[in-house]
Protein backbone atom coordinates (compact mmCIF):
# COMPACT_ATOMS: atom_id res chain seq x y z
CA UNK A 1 152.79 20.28 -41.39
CA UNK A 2 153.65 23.56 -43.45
CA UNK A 3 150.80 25.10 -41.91
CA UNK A 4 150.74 24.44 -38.55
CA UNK A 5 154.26 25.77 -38.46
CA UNK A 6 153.38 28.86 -40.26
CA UNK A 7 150.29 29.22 -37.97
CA UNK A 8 152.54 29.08 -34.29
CA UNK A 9 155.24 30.91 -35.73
CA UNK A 10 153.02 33.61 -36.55
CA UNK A 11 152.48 34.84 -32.97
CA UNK A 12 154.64 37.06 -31.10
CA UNK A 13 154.67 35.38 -27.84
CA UNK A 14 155.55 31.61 -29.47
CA UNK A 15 158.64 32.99 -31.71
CA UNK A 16 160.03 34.70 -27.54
CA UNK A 17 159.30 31.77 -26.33
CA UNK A 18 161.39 29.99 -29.74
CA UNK A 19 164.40 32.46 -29.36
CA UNK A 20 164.45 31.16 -25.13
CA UNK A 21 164.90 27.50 -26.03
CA UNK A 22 167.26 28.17 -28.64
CA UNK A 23 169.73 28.42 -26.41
CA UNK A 24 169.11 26.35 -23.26
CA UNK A 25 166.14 23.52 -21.97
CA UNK A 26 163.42 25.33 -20.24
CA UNK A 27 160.99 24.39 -17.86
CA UNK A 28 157.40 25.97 -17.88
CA UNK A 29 158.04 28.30 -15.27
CA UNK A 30 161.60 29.67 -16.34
CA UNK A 31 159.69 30.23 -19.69
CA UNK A 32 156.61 31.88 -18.21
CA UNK A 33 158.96 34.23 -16.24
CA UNK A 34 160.12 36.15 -18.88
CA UNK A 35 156.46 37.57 -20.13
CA UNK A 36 154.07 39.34 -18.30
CA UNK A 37 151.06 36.87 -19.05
CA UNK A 38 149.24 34.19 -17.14
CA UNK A 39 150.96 30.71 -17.05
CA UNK A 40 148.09 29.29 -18.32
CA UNK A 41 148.58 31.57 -21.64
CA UNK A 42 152.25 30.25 -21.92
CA UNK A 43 151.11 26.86 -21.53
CA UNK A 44 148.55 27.30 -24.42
CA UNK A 45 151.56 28.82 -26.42
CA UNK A 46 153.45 25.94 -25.47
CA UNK A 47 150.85 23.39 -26.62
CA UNK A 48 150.62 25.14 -30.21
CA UNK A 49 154.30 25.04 -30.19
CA UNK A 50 154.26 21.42 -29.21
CA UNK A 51 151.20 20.39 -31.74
CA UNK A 52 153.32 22.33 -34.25
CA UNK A 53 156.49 19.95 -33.43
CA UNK A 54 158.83 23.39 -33.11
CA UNK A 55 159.49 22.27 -29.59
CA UNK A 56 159.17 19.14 -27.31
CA UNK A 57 159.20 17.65 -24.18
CA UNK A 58 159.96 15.47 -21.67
CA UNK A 59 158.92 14.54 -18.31
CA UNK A 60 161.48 15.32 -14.92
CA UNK A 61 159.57 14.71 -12.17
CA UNK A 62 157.12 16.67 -11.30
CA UNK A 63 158.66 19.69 -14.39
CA UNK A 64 158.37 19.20 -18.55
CA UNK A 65 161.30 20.07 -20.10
CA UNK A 66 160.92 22.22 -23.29
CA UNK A 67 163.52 22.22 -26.13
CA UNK A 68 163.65 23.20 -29.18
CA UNK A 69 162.93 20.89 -32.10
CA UNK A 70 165.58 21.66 -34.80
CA UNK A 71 164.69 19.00 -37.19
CA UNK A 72 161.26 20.67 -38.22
CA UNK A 73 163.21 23.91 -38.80
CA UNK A 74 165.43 22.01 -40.71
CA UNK A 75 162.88 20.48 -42.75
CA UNK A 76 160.99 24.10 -43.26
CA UNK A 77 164.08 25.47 -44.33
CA UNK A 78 164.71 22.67 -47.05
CA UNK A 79 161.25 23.11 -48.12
CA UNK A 80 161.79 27.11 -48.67
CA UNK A 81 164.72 26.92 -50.35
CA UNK A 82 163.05 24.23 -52.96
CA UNK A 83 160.31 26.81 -53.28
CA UNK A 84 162.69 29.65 -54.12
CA UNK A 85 164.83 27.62 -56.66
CA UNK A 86 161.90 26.52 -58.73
């Protein structure tokens, strides 16, 4: 799990797109609008996001939703401060 996290947070363009839905639910397109890439860049970034579990989704019609995923930041932080204190 470690990994994968480490891996999508390492990119630019993912930790944006992290700081967007930190705030407020975001569909694809309201993401996509604030970079200058193709949409189907930002929907790679959002599938490493997704395969990462830092964000999910959920199905509204014909839009996916995209919201952060606090628990695995949670769970990152836990495991960083256990690797600090030892």
């Amino acid at each position: 799990m470690l990994n994968k996290t480490i891996a999508a947070l390492s990119d630019p363009t993912r930790r944006k797109i992290l700081e967007l839905l930190k705030t407020e639910t975001l569909n694809a397109g309201e993401i996509a609008s604030n970079f200058n890439i193709s949409k189907p860049s930002i929907s790679h970034h959002l599938s490493i996001l997704k395969n990462s579990d830092l964000i999910s989704s959920v199905r509204d019609g014909q839009e996916i939703i995209y919201s952060l995923n606090v628990t695995v930041f949670d769970e990152v932080a836990v495991l960083l401060i256990e690797f600090f204190r030892k």
